[in-house]
C-alpha atoms as a PDB file:
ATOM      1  CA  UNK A   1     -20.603  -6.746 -68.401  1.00  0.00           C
ATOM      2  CA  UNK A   2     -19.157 -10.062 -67.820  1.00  0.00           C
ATOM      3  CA  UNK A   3     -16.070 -10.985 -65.586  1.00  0.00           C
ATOM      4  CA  UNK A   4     -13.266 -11.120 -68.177  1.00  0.00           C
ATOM      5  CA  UNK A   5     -14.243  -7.604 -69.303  1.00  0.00           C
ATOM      6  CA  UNK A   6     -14.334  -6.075 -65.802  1.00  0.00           C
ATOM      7  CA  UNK A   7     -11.004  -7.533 -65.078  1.00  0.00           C
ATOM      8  CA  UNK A   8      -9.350  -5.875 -68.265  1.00  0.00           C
ATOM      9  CA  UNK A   9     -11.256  -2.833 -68.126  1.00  0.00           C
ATOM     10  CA  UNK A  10     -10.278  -2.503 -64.409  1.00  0.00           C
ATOM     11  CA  UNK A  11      -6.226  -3.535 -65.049  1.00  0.00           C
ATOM     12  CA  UNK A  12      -6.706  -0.533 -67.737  1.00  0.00           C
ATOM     13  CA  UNK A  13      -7.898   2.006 -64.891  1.00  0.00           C
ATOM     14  CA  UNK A  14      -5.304   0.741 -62.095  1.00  0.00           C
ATOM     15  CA  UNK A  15      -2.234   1.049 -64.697  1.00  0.00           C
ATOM     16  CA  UNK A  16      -3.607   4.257 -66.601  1.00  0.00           C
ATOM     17  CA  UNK A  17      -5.852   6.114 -63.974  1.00  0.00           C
ATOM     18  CA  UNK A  18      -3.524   5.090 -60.771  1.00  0.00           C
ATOM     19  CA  UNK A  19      -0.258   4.685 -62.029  1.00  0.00           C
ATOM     20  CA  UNK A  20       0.303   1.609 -60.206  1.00  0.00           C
ATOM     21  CA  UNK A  21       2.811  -1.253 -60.810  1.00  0.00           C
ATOM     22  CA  UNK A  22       2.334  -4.266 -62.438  1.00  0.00           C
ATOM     23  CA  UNK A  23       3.192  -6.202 -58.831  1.00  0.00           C
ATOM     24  CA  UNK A  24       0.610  -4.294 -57.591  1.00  0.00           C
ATOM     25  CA  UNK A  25      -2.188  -4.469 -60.237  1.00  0.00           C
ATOM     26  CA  UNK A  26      -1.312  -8.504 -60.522  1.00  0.00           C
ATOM     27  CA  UNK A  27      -2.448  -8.418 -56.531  1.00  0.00           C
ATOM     28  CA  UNK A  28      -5.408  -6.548 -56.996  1.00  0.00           C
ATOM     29  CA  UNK A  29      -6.255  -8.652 -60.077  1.00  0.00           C
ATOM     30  CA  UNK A  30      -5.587 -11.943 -58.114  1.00  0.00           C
ATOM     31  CA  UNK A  31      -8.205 -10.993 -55.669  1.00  0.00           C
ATOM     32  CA  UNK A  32     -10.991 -10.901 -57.900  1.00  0.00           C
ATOM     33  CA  UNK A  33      -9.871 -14.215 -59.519  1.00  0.00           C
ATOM     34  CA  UNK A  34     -10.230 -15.757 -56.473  1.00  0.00           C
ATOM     35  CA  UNK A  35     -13.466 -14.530 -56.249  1.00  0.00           C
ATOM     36  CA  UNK A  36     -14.535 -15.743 -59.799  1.00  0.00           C
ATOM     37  CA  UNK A  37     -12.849 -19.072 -59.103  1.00  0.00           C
ATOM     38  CA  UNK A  38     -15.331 -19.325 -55.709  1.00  0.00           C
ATOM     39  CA  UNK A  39     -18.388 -19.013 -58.012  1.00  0.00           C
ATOM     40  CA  UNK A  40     -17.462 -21.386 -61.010  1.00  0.00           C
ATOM     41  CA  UNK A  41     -16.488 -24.107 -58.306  1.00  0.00           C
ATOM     42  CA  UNK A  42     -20.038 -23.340 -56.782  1.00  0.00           C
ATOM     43  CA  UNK A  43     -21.793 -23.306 -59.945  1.00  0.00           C
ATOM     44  CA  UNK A  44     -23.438 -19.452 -58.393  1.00  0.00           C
ATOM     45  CA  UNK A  45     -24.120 -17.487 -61.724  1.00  0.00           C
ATOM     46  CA  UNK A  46     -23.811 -13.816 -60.976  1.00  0.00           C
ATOM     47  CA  UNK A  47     -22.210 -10.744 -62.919  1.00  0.00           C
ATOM     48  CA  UNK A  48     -19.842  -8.114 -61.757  1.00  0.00           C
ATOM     49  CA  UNK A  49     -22.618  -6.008 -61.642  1.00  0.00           C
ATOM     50  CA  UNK A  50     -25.640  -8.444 -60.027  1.00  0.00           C
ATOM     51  CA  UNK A  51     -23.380 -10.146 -57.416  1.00  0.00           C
ATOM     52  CA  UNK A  52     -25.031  -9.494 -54.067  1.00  0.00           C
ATOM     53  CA  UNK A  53     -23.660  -9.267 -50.617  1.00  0.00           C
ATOM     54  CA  UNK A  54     -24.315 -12.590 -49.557  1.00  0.00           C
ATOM     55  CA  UNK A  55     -22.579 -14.332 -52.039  1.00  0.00           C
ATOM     56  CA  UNK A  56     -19.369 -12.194 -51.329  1.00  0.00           C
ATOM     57  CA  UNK A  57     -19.724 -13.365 -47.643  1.00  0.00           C
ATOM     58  CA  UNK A  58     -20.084 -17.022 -48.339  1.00  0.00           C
ATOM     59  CA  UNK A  59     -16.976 -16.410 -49.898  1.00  0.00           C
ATOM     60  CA  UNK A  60     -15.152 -14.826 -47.677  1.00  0.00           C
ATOM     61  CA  UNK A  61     -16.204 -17.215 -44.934  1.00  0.00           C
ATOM     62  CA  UNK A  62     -14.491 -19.658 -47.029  1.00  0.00           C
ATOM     63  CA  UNK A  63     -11.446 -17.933 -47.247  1.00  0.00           C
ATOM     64  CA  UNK A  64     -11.403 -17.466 -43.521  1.00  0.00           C
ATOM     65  CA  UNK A  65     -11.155 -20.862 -43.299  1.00  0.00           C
ATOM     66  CA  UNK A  66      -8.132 -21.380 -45.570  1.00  0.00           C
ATOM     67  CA  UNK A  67      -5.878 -18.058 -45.243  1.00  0.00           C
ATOM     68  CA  UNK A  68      -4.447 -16.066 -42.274  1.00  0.00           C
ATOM     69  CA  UNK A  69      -6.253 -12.791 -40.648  1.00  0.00           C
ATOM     70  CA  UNK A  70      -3.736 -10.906 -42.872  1.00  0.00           C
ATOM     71  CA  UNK A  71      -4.651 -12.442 -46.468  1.00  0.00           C
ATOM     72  CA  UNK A  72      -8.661 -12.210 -45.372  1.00  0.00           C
ATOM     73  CA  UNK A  73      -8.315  -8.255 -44.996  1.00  0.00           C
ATOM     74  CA  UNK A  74      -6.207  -8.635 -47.959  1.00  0.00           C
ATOM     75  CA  UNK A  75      -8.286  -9.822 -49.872  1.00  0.00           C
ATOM     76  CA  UNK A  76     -11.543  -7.946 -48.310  1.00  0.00           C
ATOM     77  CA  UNK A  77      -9.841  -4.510 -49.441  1.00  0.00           C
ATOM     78  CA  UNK A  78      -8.683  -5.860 -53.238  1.00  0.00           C
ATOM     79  CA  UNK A  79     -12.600  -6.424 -53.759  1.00  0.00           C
ATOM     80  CA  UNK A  80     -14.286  -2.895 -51.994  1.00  0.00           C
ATOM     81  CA  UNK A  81     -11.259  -1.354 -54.678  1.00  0.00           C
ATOM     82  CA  UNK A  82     -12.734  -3.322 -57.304  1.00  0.00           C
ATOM     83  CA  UNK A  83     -16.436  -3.025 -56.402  1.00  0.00           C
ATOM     84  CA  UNK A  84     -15.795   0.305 -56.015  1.00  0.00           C
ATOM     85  CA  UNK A  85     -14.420   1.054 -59.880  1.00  0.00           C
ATOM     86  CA  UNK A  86     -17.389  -0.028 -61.087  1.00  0.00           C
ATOM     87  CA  UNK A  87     -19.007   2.364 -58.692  1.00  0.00           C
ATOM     88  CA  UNK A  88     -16.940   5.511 -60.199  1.00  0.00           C
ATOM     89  CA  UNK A  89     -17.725   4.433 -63.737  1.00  0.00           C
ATOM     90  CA  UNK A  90     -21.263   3.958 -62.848  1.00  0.00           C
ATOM     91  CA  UNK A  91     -22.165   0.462 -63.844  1.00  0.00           C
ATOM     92  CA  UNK A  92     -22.909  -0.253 -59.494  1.00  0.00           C
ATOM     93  CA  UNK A  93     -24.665   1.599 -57.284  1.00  0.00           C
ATOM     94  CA  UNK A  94     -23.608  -0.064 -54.069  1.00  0.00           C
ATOM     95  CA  UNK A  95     -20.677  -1.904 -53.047  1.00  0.00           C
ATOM     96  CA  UNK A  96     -21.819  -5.656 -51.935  1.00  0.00           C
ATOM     97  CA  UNK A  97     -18.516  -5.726 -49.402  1.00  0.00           C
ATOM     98  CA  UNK A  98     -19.569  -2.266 -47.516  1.00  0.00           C
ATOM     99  CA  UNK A  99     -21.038  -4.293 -45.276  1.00  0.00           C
ATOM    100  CA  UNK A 100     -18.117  -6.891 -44.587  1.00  0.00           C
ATOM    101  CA  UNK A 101     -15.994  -6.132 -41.512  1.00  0.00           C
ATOM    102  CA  UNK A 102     -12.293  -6.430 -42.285  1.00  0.00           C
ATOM    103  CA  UNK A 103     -10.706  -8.507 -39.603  1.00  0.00           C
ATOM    104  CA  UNK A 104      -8.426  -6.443 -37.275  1.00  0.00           C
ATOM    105  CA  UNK A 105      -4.763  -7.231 -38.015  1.00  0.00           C
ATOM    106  CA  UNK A 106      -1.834  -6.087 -35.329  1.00  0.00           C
ATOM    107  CA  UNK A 107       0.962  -4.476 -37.101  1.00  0.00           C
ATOM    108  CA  UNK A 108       4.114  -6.114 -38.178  1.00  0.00           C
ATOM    109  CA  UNK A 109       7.319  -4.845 -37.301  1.00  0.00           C
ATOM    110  CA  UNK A 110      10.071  -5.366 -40.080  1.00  0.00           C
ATOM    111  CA  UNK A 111      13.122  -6.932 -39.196  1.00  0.00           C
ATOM    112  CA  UNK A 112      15.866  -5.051 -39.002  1.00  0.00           C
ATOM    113  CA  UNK A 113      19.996  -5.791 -39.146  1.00  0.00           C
ATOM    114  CA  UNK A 114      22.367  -4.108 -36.535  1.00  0.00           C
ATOM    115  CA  UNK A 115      25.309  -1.790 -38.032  1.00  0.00           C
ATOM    116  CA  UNK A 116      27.525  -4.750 -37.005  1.00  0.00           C
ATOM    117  CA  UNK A 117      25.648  -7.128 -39.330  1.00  0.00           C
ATOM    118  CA  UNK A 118      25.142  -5.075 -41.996  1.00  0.00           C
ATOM    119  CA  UNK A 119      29.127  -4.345 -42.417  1.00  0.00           C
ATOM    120  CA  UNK A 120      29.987  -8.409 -42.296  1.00  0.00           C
ATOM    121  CA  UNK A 121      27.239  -9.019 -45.050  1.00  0.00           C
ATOM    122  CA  UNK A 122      29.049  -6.344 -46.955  1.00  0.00           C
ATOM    123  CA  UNK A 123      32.271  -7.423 -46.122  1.00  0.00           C
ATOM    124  CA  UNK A 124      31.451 -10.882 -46.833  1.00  0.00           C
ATOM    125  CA  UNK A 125      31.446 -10.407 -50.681  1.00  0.00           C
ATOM    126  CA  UNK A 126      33.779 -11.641 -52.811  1.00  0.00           C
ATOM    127  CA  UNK A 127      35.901  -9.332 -54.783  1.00  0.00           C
ATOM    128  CA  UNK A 128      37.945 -12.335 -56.662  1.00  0.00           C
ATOM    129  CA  UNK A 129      34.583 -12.975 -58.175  1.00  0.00           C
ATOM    130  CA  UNK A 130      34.203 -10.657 -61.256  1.00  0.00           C
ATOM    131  CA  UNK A 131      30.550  -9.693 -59.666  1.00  0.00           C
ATOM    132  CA  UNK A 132      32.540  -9.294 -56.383  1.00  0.00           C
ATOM    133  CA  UNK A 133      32.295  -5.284 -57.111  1.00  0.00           C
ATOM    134  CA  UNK A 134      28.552  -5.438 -58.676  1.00  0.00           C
ATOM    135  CA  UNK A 135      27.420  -7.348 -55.579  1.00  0.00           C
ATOM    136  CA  UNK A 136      29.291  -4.884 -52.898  1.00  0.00           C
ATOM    137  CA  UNK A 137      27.998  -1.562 -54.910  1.00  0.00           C
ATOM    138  CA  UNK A 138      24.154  -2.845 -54.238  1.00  0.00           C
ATOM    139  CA  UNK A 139      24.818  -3.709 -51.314  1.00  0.00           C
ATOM    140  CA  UNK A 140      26.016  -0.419 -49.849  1.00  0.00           C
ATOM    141  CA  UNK A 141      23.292   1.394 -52.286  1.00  0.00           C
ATOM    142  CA  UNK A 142      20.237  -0.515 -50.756  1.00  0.00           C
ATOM    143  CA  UNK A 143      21.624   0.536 -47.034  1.00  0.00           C
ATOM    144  CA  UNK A 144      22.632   4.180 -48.128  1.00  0.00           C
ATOM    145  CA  UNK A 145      19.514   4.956 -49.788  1.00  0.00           C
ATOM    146  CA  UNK A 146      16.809   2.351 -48.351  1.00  0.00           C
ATOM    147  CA  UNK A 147      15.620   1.619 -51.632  1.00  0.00           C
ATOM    148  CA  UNK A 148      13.614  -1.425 -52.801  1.00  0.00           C
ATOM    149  CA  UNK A 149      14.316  -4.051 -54.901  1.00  0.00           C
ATOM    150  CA  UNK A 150      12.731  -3.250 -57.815  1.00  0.00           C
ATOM    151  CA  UNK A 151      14.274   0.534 -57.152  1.00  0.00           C
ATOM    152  CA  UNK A 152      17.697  -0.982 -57.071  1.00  0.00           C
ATOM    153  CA  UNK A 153      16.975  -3.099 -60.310  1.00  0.00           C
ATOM    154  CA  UNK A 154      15.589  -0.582 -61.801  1.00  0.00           C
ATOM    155  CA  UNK A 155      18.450   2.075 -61.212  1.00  0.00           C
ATOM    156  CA  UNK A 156      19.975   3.940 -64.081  1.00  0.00           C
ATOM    157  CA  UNK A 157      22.921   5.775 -64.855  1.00  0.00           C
ATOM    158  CA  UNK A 158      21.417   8.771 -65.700  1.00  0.00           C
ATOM    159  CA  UNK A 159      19.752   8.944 -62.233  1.00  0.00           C
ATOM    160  CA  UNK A 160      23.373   9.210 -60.386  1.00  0.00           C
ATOM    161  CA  UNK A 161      23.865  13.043 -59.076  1.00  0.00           C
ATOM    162  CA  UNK A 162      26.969  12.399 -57.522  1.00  0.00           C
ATOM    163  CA  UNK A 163      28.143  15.738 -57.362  1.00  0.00           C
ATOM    164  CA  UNK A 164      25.282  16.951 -55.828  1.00  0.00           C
ATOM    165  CA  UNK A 165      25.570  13.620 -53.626  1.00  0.00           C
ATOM    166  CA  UNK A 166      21.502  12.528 -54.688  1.00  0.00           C
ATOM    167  CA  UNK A 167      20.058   9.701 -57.095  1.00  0.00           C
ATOM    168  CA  UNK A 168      16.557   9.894 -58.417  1.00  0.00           C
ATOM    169  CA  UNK A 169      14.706   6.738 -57.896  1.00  0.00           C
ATOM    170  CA  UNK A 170      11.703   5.844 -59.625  1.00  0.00           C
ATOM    171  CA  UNK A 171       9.146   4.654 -57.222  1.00  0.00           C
ATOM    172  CA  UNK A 172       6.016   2.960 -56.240  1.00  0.00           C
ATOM    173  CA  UNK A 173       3.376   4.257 -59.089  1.00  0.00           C
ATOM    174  CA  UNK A 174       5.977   5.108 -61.110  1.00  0.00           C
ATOM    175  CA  UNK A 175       6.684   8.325 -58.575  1.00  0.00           C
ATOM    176  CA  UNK A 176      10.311   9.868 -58.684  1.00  0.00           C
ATOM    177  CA  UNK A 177      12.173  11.067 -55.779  1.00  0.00           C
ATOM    178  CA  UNK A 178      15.334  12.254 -54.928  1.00  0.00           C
ATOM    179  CA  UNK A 179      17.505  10.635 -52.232  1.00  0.00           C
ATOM    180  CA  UNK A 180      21.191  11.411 -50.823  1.00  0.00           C
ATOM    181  CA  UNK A 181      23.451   8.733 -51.609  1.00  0.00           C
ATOM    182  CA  UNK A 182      26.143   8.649 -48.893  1.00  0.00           C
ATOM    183  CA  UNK A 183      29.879   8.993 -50.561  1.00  0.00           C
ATOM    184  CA  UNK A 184      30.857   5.314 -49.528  1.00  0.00           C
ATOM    185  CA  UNK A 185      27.988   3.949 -51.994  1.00  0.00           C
ATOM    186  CA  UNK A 186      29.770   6.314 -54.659  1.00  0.00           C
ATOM    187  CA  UNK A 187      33.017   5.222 -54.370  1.00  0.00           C
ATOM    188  CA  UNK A 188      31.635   1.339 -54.636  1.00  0.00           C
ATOM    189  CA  UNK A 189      29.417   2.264 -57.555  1.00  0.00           C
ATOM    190  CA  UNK A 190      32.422   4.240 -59.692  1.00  0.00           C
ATOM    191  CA  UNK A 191      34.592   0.942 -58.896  1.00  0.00           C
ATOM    192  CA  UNK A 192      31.814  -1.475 -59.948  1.00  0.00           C
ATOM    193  CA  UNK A 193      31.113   0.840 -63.384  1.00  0.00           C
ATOM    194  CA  UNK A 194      34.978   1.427 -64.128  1.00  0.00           C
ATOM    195  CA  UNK A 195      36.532  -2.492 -63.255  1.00  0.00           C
ATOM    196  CA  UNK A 196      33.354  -4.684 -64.051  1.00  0.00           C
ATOM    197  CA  UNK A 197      30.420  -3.065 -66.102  1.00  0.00           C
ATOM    198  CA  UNK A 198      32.866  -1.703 -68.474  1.00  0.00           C
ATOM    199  CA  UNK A 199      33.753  -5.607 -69.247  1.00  0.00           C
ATOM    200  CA  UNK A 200      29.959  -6.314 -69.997  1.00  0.00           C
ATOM    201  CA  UNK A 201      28.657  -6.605 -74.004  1.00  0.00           C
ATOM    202  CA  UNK A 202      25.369  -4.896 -72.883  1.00  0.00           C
ATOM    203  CA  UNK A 203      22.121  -5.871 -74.985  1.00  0.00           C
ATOM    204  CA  UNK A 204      20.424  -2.901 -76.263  1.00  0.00           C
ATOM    205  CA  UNK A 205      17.911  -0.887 -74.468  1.00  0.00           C
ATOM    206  CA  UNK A 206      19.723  -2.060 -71.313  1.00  0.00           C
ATOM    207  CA  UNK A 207      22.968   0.320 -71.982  1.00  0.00           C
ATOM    208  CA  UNK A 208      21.596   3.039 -69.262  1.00  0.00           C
ATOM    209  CA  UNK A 209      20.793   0.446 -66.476  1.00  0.00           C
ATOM    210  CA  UNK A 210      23.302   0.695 -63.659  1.00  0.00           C
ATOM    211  CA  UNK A 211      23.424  -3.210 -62.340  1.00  0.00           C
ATOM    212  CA  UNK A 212      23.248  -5.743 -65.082  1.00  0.00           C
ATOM    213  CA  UNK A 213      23.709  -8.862 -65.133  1.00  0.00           C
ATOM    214  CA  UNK A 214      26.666 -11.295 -67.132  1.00  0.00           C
ATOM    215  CA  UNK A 215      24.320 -11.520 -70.010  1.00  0.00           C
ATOM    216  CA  UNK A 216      23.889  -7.483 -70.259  1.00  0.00           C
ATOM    217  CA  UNK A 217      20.879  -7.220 -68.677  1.00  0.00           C
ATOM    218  CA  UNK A 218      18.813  -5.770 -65.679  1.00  0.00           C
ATOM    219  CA  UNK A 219      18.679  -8.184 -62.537  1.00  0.00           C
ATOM    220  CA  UNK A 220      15.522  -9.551 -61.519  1.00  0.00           C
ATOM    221  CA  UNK A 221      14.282  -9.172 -57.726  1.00  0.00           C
ATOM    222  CA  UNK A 222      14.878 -12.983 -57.118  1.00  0.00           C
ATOM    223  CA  UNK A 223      18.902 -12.374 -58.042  1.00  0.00           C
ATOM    224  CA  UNK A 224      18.866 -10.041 -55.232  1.00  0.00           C
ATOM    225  CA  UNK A 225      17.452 -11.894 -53.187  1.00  0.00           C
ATOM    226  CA  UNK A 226      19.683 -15.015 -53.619  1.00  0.00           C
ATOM    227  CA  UNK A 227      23.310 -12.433 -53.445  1.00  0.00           C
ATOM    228  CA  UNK A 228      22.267 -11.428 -50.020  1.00  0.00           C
ATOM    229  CA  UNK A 229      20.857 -15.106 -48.976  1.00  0.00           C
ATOM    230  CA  UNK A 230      24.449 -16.715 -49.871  1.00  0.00           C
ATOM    231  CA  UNK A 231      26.191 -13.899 -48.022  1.00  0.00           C
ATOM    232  CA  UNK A 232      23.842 -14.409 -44.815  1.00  0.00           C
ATOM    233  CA  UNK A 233      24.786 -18.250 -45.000  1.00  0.00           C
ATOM    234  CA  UNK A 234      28.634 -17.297 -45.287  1.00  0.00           C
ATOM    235  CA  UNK A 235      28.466 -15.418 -42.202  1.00  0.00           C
ATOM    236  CA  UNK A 236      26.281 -17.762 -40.022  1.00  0.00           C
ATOM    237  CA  UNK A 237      23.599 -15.167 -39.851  1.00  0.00           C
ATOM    238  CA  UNK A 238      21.005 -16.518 -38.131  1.00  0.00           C
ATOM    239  CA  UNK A 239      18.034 -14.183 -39.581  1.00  0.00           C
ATOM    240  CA  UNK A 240      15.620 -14.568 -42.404  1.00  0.00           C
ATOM    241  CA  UNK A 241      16.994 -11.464 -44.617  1.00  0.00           C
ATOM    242  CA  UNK A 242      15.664  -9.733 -48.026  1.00  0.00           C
ATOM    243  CA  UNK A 243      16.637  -6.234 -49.900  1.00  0.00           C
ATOM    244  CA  UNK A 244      13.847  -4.862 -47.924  1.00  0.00           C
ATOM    245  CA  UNK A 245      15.657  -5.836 -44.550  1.00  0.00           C
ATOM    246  CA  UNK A 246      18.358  -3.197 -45.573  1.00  0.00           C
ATOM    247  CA  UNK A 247      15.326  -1.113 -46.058  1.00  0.00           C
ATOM    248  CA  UNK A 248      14.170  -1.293 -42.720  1.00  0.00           C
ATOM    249  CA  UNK A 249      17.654  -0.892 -41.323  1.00  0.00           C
ATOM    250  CA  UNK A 250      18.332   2.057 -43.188  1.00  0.00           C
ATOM    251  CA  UNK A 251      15.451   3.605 -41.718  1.00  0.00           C
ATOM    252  CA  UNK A 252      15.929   2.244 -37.901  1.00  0.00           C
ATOM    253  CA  UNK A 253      19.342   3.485 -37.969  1.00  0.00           C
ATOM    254  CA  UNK A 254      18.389   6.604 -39.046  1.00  0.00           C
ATOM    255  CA  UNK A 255      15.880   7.212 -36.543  1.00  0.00           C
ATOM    256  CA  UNK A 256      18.122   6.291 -33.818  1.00  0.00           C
ATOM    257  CA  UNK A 257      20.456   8.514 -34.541  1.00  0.00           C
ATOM    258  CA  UNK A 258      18.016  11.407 -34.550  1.00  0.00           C
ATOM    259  CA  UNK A 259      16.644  11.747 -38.249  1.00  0.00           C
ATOM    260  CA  UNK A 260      13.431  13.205 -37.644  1.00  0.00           C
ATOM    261  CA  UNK A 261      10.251  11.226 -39.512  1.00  0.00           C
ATOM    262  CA  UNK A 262       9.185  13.683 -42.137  1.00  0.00           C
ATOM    263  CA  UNK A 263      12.877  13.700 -43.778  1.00  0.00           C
ATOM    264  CA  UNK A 264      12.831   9.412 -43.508  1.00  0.00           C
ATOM    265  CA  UNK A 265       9.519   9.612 -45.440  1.00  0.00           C
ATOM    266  CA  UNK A 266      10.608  11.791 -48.283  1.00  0.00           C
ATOM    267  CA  UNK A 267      13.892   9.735 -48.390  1.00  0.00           C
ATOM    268  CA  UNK A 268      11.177   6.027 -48.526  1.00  0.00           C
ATOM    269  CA  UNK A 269       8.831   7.413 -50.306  1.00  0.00           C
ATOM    270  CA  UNK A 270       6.270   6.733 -48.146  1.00  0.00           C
ATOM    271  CA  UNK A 271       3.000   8.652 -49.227  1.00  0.00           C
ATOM    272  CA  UNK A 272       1.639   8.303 -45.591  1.00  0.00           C
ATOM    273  CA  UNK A 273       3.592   9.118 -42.346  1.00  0.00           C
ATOM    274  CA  UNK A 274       1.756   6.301 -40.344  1.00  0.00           C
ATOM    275  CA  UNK A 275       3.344   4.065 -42.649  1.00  0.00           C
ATOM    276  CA  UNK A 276       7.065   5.515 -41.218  1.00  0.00           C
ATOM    277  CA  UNK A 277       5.864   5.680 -37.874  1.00  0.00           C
ATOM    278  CA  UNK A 278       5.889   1.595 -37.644  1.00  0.00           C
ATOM    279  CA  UNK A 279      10.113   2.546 -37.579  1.00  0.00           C
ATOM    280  CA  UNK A 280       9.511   4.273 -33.941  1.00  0.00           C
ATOM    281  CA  UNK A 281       8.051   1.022 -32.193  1.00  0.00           C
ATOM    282  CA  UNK A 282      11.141  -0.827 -33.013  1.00  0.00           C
ATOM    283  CA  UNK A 283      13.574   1.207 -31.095  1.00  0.00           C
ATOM    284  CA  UNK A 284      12.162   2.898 -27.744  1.00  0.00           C
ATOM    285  CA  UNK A 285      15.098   4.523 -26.515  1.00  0.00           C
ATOM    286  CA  UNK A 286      13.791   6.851 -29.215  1.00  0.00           C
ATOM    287  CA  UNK A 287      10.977   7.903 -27.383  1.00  0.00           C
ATOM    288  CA  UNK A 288      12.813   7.710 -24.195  1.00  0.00           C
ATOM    289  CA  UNK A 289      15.106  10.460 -25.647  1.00  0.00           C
ATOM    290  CA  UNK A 290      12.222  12.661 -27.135  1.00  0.00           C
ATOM    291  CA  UNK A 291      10.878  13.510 -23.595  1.00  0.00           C
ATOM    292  CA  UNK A 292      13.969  13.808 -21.683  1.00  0.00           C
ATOM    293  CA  UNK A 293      15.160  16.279 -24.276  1.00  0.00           C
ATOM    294  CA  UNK A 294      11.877  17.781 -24.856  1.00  0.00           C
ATOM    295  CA  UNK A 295       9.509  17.619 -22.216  1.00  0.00           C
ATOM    296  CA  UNK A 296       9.014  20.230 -19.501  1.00  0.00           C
ATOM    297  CA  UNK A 297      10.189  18.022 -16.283  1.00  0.00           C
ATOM    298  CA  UNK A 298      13.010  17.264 -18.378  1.00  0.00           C
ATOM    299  CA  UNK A 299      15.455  18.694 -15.559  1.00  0.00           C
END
C-alpha cells in the first residue's frame, strides 16, 4: 500500500465509517500530508505500512521547531488516528506514534461578548440595506440557539418548529439535534422570509435553505464572518469576534443565569461534557453561587 492509496482509502473510512465533515476529514488528511511532504523533502523511502517510529519523531522534532505546542499535539493525534486505521483494517500491527508524548497544552478559554455588546452588534445592522433583515435574523439565531457557522449556513426551512418554539440543526458528523429558538429570533426570521427572501430568484436545489445569499444561494462561513466583522468596526468594538463568539456567549450567559450543564450540552451538541465544562472557568461567580446555595455551611 502506497501513500496516495492510504490517504483515499482512509478519507473513505472517516466520511463513511465516522460520519465526519469534510472540514474535519481535510484536517485529518492535512496531517498526514505533512508527514509525506517531511519524507519526499528528506529523500526517507518508507510506506504507510513500514514507516518506523523514528522516522515519525524526526519529524515531529521538526515540526516542534516550526509550529506552536497546540499544532504539535495537533498534529501528533491526526497521525495515532491515522496509524491507527490501518491498525483496525489490519494492514499494521503497531502504531509507530504510541510512543510519542503529546505535548501538554493549557486550555483555551473562548471569548465571550457581554449582553450589552451583543444587543449594539445587533442593533448596529442596517435595515435600509435590503440584507438589513437577513443580517439581523442570523444574528439573533446564532445568539438564541448557539449554533455554528456552518449550522447557521446550513439552516433550512423545513427545520423551523416554531410552534413548538425548536429548530433541528444538523450537526458536527452530520448529527441532528433539536434546540429552542427563543421567540425574538422568530419574529426576525418571519420578517427576513416575508420582506427580503421572498424578493430572491432562488437557484434550484437551494429553494429550502433559510439564509441565501443575492445570487439565491447558501452563504459561505467567510460571509459570516465579514457581516459581523463590519458591524464590530461600526460600533468601535474593540474585540477580535467570529459566529463562534456568539457561540460562546450563548452558552456563558446561559450558565450565569443558572442553566445547568447537561441541558447547555444537548442544546451545543457537545458529545462530551468536559468539552461544556470549559464555559464554568469563565465566569466564577458561578461556582461561588453553587456552594452558597448548596453546600452544608451554607447558613
Amino acid at each position: 500500500m502506497n501513500w496516495k492509496q492510504a490517504i483515499k482509502d482512509y478519507s473513505h473510512y472517516l466520511n463513511i465509517e465516522r460520519g465526519l465533515s469534510s472540514n474535519t476529514i481535510d484536517g485529518y488528511i492535512l496531517d498526514v500530508n505533512k508527514l509525506i511532504i517531511f519524507l519526499e523533502n528528506n529523500n526517507i523511502s518508507c510506506s504507510p505500512i513500514s514507516i518506523k517510529n523514528d522516522i515519525i519523531q524526526q519529524f515531529i522534532y521538526e515540526v516542534a521547531k516550526k509550529s506552536t505546542v497546540r499544532s504539535q499535539a495537533r498534529i501528533i493525534s491526526g497521525l495515532k488516528s491515522f496509524f491507527n486505521y490501518l491498525i483496525f483494517e489490519k494492514y499494521r500491527e503497531s502504531n509507530p506514534t504510541d510512543l510519542i508524548e503529546t505535548p501538554k497544552i493549557g486550555r483555551k478559554l473562548p471569548d465571550t461578548l457581554s449582553e450589552s455588546e451583543i444587543n449594539q452588534l445587533i442593533s448596529a445592522v442596517d435595515l435600509s440595506k435590503p440584507e438589513g433583515e437577513r443580517n439581523r435574523a442570523i444574528l439573533e439565531t446564532l445568539y438564541s440557539c448557539g449554533l455554528r457557522v456552518s449550522e447557521i449556513i446550513t439552516l433550512k426551512i423545513s427545520d423551523l418548529f416554531f410552534e413548538e418554539g425548536f429548530i433541528k440543526v444538523l450537526g458536527k458528523g452530520s448529527k441532528e439535534r433539536f434546540v429552542p429558538i427563543h421567540y425574538r429570533a422568530q419574529k426576525y426570521i418571519e420578517s427576513y422570509m416575508n420582506h427580503y427572501r421572498i424578493h430572491i430568484s432562488i437557484v434550484k436545489g437551494y429553494e429550502d435553505i433559510l439564509f441565501l445569499n443575492r445570487r439565491g444561494k447558501s452563504l459561505t462561513r467567510q460571509m459570516v464572518f465579514v457581516i459581523l466583522k463590519k458591524l464590530a468596526i461600526k460600533i468601535n468594538l474593540d474585540k477580535k469576534i467570529s459566529p463562534h463568539t456568539f457561540r460562546h456567549s450563548f452558552a456563558t450567559h446561559l450558565l450565569k443565569n443558572g442553566a445547568d450543564l447537561r441541558s447547555i450540552q444537548q442544546m451545543l451538541g457537545h458529545e462530551s461534557i468536559t468539552t461544556t465544562e470549559v464555559y464554568v472557568h469563565l465566569d466564577t461567580s458561578y461556582l461561588k453561587k453553587i456552594v452558597e446555595k448548596y453546600h452544608p455551611r451554607k447558613s
